[in-house]
C-alpha atoms as a PDB file:
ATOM      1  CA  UNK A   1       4.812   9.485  -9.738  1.00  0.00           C
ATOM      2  CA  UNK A   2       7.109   9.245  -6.358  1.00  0.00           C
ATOM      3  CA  UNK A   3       6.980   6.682  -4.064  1.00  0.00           C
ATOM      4  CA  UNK A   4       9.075   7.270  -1.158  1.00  0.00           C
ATOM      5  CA  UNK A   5       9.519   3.872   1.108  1.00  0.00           C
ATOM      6  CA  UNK A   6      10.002   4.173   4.608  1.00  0.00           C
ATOM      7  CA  UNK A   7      10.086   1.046   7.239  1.00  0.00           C
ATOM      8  CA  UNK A   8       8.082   1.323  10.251  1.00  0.00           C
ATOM      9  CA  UNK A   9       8.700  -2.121  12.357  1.00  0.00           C
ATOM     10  CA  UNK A  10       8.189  -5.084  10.749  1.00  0.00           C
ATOM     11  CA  UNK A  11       6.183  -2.976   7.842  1.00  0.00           C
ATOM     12  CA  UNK A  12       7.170  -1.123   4.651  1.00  0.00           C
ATOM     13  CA  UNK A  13       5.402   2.328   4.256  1.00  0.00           C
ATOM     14  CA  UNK A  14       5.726   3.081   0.757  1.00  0.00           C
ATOM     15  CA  UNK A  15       4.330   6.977   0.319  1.00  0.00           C
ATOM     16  CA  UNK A  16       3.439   7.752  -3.153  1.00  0.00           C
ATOM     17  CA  UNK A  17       2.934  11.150  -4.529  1.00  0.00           C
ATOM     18  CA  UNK A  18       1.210  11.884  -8.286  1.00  0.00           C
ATOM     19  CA  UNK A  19      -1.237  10.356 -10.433  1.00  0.00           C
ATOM     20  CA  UNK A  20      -0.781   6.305 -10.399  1.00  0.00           C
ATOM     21  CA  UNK A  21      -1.589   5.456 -14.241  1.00  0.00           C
ATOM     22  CA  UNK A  22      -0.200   3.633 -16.865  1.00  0.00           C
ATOM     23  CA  UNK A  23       3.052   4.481 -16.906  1.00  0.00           C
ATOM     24  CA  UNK A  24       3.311   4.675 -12.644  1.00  0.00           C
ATOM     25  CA  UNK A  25       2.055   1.040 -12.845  1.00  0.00           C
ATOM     26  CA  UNK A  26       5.123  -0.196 -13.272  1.00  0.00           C
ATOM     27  CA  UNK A  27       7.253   1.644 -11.299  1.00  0.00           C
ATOM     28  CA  UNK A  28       4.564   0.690  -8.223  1.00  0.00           C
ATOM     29  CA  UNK A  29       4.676  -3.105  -8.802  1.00  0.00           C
ATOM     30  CA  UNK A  30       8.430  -2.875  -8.578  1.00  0.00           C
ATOM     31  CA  UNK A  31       8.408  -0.949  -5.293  1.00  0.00           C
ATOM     32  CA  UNK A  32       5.690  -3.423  -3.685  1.00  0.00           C
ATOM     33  CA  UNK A  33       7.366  -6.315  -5.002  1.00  0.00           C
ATOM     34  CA  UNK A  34      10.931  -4.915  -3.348  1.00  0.00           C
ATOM     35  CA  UNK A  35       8.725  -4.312   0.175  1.00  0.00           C
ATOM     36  CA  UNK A  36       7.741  -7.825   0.197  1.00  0.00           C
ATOM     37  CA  UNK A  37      11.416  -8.846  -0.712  1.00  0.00           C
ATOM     38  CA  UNK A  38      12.477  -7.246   2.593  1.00  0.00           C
ATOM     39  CA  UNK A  39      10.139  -8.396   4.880  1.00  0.00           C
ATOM     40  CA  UNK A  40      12.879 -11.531   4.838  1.00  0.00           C
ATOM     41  CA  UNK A  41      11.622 -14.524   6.008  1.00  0.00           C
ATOM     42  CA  UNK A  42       8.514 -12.655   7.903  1.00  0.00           C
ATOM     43  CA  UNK A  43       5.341 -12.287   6.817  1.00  0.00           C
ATOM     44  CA  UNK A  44       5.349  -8.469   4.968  1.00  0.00           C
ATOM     45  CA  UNK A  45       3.292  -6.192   6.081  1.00  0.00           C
ATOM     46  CA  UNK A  46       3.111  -3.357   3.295  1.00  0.00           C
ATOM     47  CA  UNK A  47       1.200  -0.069   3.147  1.00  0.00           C
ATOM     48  CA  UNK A  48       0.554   2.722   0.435  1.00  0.00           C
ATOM     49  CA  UNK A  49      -0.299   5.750   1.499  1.00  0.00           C
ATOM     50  CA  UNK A  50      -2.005   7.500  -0.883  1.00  0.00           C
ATOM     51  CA  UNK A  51      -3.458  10.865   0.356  1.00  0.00           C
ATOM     52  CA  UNK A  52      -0.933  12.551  -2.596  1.00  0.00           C
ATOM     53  CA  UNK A  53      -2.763  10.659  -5.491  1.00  0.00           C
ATOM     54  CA  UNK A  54      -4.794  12.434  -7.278  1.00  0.00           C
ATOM     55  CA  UNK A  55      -6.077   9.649  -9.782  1.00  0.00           C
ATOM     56  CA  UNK A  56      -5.708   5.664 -10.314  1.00  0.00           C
ATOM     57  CA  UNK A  57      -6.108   3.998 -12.964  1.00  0.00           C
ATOM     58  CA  UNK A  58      -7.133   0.284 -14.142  1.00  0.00           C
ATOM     59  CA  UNK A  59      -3.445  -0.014 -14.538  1.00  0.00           C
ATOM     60  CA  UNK A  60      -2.811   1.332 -10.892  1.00  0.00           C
ATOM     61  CA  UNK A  61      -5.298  -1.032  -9.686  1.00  0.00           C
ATOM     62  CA  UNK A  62      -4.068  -3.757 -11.549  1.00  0.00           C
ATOM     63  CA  UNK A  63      -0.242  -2.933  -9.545  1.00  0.00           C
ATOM     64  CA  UNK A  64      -1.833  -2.414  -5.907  1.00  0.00           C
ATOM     65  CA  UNK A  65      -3.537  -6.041  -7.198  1.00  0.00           C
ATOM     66  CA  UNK A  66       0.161  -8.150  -7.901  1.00  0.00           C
ATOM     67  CA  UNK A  67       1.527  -6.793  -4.887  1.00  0.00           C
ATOM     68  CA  UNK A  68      -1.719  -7.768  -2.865  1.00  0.00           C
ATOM     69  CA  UNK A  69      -1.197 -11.220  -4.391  1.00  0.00           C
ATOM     70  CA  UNK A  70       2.475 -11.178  -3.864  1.00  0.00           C
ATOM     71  CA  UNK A  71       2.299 -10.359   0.212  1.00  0.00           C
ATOM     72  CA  UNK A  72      -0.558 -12.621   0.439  1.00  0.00           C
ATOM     73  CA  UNK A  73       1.723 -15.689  -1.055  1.00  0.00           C
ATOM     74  CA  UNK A  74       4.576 -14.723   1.279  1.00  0.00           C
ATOM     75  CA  UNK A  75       1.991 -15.126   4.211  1.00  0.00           C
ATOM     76  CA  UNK A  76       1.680 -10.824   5.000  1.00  0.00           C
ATOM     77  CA  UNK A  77      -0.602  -7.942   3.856  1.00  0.00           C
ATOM     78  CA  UNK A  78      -1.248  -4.898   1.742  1.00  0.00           C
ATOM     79  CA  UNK A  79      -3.322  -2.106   2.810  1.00  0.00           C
ATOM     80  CA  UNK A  80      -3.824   1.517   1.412  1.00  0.00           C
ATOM     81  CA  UNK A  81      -4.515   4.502   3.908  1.00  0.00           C
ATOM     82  CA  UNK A  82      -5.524   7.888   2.849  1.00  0.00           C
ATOM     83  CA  UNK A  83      -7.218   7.393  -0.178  1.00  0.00           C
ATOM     84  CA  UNK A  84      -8.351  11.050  -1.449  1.00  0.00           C
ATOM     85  CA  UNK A  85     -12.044  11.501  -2.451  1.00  0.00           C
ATOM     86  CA  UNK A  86     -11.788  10.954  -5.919  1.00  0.00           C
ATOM     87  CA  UNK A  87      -9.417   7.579  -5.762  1.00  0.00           C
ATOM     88  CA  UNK A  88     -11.880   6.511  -2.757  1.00  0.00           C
ATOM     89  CA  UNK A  89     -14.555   6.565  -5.126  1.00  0.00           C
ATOM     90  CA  UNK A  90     -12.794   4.446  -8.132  1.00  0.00           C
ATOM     91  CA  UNK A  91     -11.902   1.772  -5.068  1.00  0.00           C
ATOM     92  CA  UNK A  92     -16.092   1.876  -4.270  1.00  0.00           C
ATOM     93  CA  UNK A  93     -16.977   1.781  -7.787  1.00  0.00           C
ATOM     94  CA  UNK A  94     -14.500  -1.326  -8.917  1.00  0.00           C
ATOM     95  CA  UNK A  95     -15.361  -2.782  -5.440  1.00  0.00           C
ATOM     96  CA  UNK A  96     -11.685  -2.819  -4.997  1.00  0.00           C
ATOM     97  CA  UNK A  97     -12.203  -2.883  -0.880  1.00  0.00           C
ATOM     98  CA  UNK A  98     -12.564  -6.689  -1.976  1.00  0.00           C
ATOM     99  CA  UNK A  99      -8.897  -6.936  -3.117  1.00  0.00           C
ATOM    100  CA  UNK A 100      -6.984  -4.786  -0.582  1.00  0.00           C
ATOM    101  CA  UNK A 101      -7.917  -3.352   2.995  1.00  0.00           C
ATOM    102  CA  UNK A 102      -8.475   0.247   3.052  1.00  0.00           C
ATOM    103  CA  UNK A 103      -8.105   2.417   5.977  1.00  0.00           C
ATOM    104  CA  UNK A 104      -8.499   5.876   6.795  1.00  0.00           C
ATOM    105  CA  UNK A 105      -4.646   6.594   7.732  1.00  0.00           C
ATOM    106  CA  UNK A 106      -1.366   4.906   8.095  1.00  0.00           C
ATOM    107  CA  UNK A 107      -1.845   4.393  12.089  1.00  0.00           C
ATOM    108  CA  UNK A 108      -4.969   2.594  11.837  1.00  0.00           C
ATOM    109  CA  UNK A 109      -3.472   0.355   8.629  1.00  0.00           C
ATOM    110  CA  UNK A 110      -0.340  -0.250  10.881  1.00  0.00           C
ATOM    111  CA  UNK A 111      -2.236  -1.244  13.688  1.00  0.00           C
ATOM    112  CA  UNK A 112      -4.549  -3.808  11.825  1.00  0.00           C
ATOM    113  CA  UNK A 113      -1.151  -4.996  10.750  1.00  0.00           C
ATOM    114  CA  UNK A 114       1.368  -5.889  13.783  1.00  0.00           C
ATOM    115  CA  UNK A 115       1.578  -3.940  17.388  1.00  0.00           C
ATOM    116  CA  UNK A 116       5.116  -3.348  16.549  1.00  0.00           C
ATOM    117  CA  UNK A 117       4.277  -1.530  13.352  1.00  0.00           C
ATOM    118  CA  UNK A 118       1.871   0.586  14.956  1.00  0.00           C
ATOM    119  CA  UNK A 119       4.466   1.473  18.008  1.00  0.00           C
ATOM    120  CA  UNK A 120       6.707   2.363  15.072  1.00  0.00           C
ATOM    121  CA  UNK A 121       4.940   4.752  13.955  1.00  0.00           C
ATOM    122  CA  UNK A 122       3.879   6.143  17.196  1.00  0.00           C
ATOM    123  CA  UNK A 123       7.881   6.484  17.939  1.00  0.00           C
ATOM    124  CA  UNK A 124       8.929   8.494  14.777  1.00  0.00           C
END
């Protein structure tokens, strides 16, 4: 597992490659819990792009779930973009939709999130 993090205006993109399972988990709370840590006094707007993960696991889930509950407590949000077909349809079968927004790509995450992350990324 990579996850590259990139800022985009007032959000964090972090872009992880490889399967997110048990021993990913870890590794994924600590980059979402850093994203929200630089958001500053802001409300953190966070997104993982995932259209380079093959798999998730419970223990993936249970990672995207803390840092959902972290941004949330800090006043932001946590969305996922790009989910490939397979990790699309362990987020439909756990219902998961319920616990994070999920959007078809970064743009239309960033959007949802601030006008100034979505210019961001329209800029880069």
């Amino acid at each position: 597992m990579r996850i590259e993090e990139t800022a985009c205006g007032p959000a964090r993109v972090l872009r992880a490659t490889g399967t997110l399972d048990q021993a990913a988990s870890e590794p994924l709370h600590e980059a979402l819990l850093a994203a929200v840590a630089h958001a500053g006094a802001g409300a953190p707007f966070v997104l993982v792009e995932m259209s380079k993960v093959p798999f998730i696991s419970s223990a993936g889930l249970r990672a995207l779930m803390l840092g959902a509950k972290a941004t949330r407590a800090a006043g932001g949000m946590l969305a996922v973009a790009s989910l490939t077909d397979d990790v699309a349809e362990i987020f439909r079968i756990a219902r998961f939709d319920l616990v994070v927004r999920v959007f078809e790509g970064p743009r239309d995450a960033l959007a949802a999130m601030s006008p100034e992350a979505a210019a961001a990324w329209d800029g880069r």
